[in-house]
PDB file of N, CA and C in Angstrom:
ATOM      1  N   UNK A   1     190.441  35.815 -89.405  1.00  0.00           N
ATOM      2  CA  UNK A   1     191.307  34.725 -89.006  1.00  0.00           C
ATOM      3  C   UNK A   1     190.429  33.515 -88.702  1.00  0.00           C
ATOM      4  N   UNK A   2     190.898  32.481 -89.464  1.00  0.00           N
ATOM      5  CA  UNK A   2     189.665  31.350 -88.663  1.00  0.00           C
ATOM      6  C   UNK A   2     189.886  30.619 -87.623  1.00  0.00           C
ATOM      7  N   UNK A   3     189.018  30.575 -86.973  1.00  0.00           N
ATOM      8  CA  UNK A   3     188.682  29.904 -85.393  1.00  0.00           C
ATOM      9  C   UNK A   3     189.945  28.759 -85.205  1.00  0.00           C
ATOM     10  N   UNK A   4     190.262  27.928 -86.242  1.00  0.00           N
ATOM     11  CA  UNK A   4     191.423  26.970 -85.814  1.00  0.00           C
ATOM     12  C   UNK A   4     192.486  27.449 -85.823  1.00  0.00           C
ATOM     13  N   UNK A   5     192.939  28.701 -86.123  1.00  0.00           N
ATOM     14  CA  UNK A   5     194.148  29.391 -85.971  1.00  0.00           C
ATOM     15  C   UNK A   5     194.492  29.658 -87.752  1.00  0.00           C
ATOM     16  N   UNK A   6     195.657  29.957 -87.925  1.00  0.00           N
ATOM     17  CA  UNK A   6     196.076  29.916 -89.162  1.00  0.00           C
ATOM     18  C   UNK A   6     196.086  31.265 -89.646  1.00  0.00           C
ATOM     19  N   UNK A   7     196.254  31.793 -91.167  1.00  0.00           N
ATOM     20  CA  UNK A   7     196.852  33.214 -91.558  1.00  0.00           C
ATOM     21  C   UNK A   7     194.914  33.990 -91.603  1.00  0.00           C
ATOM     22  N   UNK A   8     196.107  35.180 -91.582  1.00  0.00           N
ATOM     23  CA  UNK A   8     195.135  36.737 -91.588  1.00  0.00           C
ATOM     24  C   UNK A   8     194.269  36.570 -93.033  1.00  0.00           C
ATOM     25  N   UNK A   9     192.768  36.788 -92.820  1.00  0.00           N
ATOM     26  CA  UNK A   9     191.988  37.070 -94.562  1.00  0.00           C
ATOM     27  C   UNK A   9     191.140  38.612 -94.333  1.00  0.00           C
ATOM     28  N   UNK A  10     192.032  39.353 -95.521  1.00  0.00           N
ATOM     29  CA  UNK A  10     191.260  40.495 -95.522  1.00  0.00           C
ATOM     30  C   UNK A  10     189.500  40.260 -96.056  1.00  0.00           C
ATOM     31  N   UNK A  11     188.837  40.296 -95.080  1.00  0.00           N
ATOM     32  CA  UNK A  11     187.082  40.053 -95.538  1.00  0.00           C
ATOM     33  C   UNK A  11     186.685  41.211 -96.720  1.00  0.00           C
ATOM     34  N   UNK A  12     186.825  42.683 -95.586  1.00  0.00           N
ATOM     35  CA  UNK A  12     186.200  43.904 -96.292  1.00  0.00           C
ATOM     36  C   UNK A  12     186.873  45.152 -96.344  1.00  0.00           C
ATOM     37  N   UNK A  13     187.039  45.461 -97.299  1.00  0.00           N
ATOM     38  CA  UNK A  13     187.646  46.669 -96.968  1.00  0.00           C
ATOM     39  C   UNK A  13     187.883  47.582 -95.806  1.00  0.00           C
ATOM     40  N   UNK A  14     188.973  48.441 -95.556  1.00  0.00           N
ATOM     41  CA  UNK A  14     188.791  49.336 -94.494  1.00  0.00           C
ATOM     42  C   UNK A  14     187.388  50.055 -94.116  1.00  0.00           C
ATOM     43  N   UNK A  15     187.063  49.570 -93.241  1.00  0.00           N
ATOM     44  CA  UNK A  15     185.868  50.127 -92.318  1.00  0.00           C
ATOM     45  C   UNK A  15     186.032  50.699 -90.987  1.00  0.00           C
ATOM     46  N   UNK A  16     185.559  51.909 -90.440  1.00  0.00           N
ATOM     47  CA  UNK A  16     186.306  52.713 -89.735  1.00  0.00           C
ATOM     48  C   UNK A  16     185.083  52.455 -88.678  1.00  0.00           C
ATOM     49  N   UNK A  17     185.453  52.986 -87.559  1.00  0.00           N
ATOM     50  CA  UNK A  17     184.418  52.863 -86.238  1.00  0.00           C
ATOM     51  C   UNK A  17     183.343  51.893 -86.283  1.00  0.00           C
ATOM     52  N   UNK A  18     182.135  52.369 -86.189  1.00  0.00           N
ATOM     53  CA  UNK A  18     180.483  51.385 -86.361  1.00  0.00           C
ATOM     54  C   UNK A  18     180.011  51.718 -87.692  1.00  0.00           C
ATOM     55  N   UNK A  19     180.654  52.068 -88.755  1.00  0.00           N
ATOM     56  CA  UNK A  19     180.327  51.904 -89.801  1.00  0.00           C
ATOM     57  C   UNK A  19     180.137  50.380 -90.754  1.00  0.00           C
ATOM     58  N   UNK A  20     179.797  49.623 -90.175  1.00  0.00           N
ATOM     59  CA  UNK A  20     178.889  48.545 -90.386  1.00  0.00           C
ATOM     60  C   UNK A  20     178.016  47.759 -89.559  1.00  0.00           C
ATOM     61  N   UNK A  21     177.445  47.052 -90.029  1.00  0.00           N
ATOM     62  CA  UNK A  21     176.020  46.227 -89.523  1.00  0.00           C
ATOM     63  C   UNK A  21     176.101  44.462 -89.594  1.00  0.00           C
ATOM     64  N   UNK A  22     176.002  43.946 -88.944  1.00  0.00           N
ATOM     65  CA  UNK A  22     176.116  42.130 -89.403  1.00  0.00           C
ATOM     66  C   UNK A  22     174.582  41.948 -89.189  1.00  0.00           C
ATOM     67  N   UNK A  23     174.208  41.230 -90.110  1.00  0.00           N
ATOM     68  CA  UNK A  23     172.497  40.980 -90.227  1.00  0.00           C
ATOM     69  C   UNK A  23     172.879  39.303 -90.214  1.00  0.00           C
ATOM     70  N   UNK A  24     172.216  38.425 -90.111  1.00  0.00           N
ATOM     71  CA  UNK A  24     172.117  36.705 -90.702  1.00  0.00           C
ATOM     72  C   UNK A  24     172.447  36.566 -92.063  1.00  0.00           C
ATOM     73  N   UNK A  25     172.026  37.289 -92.940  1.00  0.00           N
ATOM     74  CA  UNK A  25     172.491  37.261 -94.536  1.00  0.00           C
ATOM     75  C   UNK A  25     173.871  37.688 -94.929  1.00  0.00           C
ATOM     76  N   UNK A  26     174.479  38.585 -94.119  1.00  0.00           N
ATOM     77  CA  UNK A  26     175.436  39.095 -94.250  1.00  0.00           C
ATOM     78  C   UNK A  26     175.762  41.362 -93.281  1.00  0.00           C
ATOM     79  N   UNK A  27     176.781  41.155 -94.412  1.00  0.00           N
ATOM     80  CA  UNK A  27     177.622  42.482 -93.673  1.00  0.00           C
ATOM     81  C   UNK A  27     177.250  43.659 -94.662  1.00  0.00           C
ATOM     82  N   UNK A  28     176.642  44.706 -94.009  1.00  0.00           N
ATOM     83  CA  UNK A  28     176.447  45.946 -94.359  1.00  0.00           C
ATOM     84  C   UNK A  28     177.768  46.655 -93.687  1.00  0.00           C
ATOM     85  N   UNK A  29     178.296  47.599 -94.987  1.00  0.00           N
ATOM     86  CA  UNK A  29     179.648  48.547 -94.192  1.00  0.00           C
ATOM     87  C   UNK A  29     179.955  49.194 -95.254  1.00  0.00           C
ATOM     88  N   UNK A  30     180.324  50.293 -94.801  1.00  0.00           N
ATOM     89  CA  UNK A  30     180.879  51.847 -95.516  1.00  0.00           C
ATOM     90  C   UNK A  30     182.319  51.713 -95.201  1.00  0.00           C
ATOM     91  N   UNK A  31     182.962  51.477 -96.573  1.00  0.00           N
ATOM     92  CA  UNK A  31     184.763  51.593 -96.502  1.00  0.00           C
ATOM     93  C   UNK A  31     184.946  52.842 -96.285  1.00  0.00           C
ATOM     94  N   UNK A  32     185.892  53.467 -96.125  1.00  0.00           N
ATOM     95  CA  UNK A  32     186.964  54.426 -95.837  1.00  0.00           C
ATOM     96  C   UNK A  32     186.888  55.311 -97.606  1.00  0.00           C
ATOM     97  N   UNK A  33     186.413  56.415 -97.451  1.00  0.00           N
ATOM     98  CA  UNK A  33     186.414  57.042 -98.536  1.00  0.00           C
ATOM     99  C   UNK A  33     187.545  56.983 -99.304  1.00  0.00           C
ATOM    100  N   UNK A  34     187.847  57.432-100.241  1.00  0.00           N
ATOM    101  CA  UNK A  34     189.148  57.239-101.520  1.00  0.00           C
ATOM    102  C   UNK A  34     188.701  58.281-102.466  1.00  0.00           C
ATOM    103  N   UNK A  35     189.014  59.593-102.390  1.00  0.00           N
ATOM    104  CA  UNK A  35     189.109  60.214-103.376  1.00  0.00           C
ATOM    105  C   UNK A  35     187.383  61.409-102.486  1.00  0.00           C
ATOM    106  N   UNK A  36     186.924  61.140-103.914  1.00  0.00           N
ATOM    107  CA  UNK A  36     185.671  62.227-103.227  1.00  0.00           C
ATOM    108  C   UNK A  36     184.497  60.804-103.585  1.00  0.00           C
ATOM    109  N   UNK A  37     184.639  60.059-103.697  1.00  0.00           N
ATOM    110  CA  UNK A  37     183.718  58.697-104.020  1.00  0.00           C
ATOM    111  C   UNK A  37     183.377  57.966-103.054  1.00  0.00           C
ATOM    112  N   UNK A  38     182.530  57.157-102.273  1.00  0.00           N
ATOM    113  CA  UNK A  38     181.662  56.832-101.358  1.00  0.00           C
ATOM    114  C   UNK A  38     180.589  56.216-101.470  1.00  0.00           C
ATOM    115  N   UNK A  39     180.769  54.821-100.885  1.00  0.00           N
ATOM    116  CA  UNK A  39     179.379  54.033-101.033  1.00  0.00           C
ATOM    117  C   UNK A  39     179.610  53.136 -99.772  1.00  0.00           C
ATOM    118  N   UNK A  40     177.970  52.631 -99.398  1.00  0.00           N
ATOM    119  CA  UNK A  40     177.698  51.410 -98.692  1.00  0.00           C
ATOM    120  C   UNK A  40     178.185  50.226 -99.563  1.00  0.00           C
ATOM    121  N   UNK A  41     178.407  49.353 -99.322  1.00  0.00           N
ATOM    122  CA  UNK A  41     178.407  47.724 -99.666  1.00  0.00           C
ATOM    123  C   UNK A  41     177.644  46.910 -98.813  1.00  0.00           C
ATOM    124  N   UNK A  42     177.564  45.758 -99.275  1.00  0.00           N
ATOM    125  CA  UNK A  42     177.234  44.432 -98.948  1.00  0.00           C
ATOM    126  C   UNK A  42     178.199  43.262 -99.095  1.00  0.00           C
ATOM    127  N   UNK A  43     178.338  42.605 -97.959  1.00  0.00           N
ATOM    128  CA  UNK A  43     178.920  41.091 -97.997  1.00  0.00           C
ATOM    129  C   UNK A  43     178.064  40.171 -97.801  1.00  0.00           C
ATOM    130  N   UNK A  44     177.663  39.131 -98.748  1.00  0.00           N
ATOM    131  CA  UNK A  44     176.728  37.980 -98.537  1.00  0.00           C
ATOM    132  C   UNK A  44     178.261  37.360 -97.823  1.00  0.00           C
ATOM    133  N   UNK A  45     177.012  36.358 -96.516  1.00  0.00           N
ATOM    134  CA  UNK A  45     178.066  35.260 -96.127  1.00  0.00           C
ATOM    135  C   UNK A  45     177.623  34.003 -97.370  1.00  0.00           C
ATOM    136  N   UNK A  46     176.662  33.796 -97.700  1.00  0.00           N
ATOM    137  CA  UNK A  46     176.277  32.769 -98.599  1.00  0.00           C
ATOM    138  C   UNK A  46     177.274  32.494 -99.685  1.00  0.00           C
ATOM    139  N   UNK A  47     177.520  33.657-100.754  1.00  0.00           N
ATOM    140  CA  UNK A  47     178.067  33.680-101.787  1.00  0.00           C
ATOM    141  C   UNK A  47     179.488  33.829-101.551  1.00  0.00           C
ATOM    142  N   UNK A  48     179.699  35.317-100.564  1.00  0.00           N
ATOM    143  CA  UNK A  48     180.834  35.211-100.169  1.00  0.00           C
ATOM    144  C   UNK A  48     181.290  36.299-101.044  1.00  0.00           C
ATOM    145  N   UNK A  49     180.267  36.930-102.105  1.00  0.00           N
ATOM    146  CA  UNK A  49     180.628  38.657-102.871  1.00  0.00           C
ATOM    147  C   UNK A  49     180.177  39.442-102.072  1.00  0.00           C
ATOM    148  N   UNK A  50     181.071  40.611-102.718  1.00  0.00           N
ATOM    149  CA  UNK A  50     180.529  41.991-101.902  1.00  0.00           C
ATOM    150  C   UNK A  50     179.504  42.853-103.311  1.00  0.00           C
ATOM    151  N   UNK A  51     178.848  43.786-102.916  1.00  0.00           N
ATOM    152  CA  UNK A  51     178.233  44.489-103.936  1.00  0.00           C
ATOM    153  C   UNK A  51     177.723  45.728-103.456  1.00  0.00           C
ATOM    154  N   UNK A  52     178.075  47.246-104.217  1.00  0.00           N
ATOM    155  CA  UNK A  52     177.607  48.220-103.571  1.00  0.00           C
ATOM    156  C   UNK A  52     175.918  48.198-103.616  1.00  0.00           C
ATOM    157  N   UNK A  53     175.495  48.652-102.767  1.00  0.00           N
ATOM    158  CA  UNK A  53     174.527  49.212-102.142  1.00  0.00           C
ATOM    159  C   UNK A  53     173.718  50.347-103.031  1.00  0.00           C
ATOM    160  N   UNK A  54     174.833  51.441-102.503  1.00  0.00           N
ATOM    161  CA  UNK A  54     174.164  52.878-103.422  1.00  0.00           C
ATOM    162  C   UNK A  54     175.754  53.485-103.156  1.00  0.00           C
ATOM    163  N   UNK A  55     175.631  54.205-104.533  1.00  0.00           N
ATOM    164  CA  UNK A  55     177.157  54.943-104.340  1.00  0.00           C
ATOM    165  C   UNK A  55     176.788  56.858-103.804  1.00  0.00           C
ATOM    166  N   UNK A  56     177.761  57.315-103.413  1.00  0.00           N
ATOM    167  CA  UNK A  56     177.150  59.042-102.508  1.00  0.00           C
ATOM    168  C   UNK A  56     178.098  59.405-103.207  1.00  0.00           C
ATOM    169  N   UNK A  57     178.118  60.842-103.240  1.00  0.00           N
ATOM    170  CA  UNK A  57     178.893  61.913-103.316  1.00  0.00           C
ATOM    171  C   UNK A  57     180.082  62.287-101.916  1.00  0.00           C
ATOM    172  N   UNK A  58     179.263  62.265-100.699  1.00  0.00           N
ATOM    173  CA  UNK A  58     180.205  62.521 -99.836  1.00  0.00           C
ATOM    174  C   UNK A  58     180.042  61.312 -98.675  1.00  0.00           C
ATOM    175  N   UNK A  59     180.936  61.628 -97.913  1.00  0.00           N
ATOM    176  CA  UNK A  59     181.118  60.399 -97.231  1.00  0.00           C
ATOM    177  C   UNK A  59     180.203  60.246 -96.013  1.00  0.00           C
ATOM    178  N   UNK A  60     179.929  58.970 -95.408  1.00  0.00           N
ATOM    179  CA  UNK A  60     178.413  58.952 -94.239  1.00  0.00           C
ATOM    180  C   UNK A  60     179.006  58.502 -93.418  1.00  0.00           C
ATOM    181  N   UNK A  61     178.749  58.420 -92.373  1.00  0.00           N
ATOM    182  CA  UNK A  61     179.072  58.556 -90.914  1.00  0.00           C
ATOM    183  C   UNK A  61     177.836  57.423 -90.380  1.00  0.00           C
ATOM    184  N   UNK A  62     178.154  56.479 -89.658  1.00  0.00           N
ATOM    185  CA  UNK A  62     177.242  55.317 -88.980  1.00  0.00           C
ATOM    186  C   UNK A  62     176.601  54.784 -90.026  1.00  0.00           C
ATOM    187  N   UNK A  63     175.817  53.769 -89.521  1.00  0.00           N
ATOM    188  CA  UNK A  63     174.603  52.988 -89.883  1.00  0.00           C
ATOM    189  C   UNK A  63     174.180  52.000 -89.438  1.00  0.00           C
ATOM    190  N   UNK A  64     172.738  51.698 -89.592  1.00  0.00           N
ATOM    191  CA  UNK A  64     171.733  50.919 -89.093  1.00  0.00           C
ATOM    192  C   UNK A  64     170.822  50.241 -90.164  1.00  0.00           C
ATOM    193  N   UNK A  65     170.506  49.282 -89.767  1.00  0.00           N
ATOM    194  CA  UNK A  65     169.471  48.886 -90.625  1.00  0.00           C
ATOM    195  C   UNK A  65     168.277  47.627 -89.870  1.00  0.00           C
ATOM    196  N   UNK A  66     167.078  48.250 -90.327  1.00  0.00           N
ATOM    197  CA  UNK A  66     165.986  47.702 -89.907  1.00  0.00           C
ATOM    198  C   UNK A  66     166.259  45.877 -89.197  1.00  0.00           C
ATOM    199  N   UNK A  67     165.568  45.506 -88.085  1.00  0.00           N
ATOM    200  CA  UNK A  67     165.331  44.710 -87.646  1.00  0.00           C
ATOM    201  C   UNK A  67     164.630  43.698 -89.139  1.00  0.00           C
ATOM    202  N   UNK A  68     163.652  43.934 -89.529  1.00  0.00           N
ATOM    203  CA  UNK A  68     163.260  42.816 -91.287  1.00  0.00           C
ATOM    204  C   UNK A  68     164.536  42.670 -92.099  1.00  0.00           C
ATOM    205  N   UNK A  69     165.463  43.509 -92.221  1.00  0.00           N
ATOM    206  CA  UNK A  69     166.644  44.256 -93.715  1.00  0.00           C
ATOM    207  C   UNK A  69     165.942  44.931 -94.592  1.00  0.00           C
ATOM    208  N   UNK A  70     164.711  45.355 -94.615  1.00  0.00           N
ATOM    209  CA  UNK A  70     164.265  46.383 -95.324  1.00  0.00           C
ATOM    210  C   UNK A  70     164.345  47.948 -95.687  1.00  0.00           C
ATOM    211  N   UNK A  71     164.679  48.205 -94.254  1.00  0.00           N
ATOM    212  CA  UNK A  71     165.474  49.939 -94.097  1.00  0.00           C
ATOM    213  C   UNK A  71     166.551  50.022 -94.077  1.00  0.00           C
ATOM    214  N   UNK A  72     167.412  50.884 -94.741  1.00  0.00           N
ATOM    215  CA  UNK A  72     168.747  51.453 -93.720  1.00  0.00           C
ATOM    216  C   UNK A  72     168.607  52.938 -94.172  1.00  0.00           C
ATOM    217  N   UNK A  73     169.431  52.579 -93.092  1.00  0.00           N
ATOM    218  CA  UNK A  73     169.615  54.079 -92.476  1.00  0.00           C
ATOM    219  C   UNK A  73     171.219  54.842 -92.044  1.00  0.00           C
ATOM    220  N   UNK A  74     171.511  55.866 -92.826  1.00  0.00           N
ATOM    221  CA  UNK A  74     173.117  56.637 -92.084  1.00  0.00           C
ATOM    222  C   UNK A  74     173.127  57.627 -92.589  1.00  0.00           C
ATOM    223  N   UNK A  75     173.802  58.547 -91.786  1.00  0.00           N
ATOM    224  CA  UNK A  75     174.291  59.506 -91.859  1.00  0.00           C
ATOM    225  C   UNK A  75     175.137  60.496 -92.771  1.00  0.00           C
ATOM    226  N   UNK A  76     174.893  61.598 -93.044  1.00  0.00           N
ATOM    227  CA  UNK A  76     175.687  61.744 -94.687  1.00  0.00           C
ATOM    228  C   UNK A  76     176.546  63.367 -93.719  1.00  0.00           C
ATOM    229  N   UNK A  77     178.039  63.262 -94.291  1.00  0.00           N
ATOM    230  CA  UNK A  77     178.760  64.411 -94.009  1.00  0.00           C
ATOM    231  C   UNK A  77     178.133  65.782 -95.051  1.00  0.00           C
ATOM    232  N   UNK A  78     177.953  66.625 -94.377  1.00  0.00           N
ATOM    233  CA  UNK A  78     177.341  67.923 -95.405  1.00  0.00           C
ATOM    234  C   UNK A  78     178.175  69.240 -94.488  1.00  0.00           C
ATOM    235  N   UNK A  79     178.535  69.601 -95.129  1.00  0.00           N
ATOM    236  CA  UNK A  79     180.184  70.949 -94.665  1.00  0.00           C
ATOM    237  C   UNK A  79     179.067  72.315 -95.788  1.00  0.00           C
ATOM    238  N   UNK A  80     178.090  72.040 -96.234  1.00  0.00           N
ATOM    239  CA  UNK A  80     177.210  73.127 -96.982  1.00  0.00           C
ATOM    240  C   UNK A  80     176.296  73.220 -96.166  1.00  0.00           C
ATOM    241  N   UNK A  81     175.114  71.977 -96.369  1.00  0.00           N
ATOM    242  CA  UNK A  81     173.978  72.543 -95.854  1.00  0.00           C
ATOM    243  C   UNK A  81     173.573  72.304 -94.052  1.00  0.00           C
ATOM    244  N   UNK A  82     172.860  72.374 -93.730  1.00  0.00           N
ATOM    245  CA  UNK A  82     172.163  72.338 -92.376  1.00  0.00           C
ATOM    246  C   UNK A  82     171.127  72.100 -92.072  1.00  0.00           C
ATOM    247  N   UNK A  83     170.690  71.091 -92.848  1.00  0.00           N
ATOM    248  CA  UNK A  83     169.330  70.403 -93.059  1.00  0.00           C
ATOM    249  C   UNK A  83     168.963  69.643 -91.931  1.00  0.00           C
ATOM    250  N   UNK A  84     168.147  69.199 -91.240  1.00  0.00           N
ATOM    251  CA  UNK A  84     167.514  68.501 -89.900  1.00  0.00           C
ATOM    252  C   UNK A  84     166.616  67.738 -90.239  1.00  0.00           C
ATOM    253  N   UNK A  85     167.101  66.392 -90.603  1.00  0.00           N
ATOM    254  CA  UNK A  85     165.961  65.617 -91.197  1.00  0.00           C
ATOM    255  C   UNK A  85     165.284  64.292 -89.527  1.00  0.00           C
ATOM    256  N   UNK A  86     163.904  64.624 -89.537  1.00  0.00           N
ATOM    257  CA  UNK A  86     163.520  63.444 -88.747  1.00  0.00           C
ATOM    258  C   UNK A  86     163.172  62.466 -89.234  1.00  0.00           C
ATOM    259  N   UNK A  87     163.574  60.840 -89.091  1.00  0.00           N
ATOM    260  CA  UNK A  87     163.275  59.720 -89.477  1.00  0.00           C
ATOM    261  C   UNK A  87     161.999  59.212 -87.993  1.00  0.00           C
ATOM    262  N   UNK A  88     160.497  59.118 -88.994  1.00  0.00           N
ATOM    263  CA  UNK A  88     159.526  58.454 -88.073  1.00  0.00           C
ATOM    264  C   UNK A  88     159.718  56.932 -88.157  1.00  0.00           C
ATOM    265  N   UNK A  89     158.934  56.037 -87.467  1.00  0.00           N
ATOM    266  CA  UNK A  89     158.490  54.416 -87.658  1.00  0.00           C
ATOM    267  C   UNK A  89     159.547  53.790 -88.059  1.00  0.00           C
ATOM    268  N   UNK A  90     161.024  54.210 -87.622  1.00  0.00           N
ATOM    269  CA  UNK A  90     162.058  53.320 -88.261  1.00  0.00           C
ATOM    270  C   UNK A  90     161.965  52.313 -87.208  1.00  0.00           C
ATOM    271  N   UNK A  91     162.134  50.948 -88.069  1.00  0.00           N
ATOM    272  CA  UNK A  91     161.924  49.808 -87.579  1.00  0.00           C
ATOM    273  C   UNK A  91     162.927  49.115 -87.980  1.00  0.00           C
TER     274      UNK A  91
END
C-alpha cells in the first residue's frame, strides 16, 4: 500500500512466516509451495522484477542471508532423511 494512502499492490507472492529477507538491493522470499515445486526468489527494488534464485524439490523452512549478500542460507523439509548438517563462518 503506498505511504499516501490509496489501493492494495500485490508485491510478492504468498510468503508465509520469516520466510523472507529485505537486504538494500532488494527482497529474498520463499512463496508458499504449489504442487511438489519450490524455490527462493528475488525482488530487485531497482528494476522492480522478481527472479528465482534456485528451484528445490521440497519445500524450505526460514532464511537468512549473509550480512555482504553473498551467502544464504535455509532450511530444507526432509520427511526421509536425518541428516545434521553444521554451517561454520556464516557471515
Amino acid at each position: 500500500m503506498p505511504v499516501e494512502g490509496g489501493a492494495v499492490t500485490q508485491v510478492l507472492p504468498d510468503v508465509f512466516r520469516a520466510d523472507y529477507v529485505v537486504t538494500k538491493k532488494g527482497v529474498y522470499f520463499i512463496p508458499r509451495a504449489k504442487d511438489d515445486a519450490s524455490y527462493i526468489g528475488f525482488l530487485d527494488f531497482a528494476s522492480g522484477k522478481q527472479s528465482v534464485i534456485v528451484k528445490t524439490k521440497t519445500p524450505e523452512l526460514g532464511l537468512g542471508i549473509s550480512p555482504d549478500g553473498r551467502t544464504l542460507i535455509y532450511s530444507q523439509v526432509d520427511y526421509v532423511g536425518r541428516d545434521l548438517m553444521l554451517v561454520e563462518n556464516f557471515r
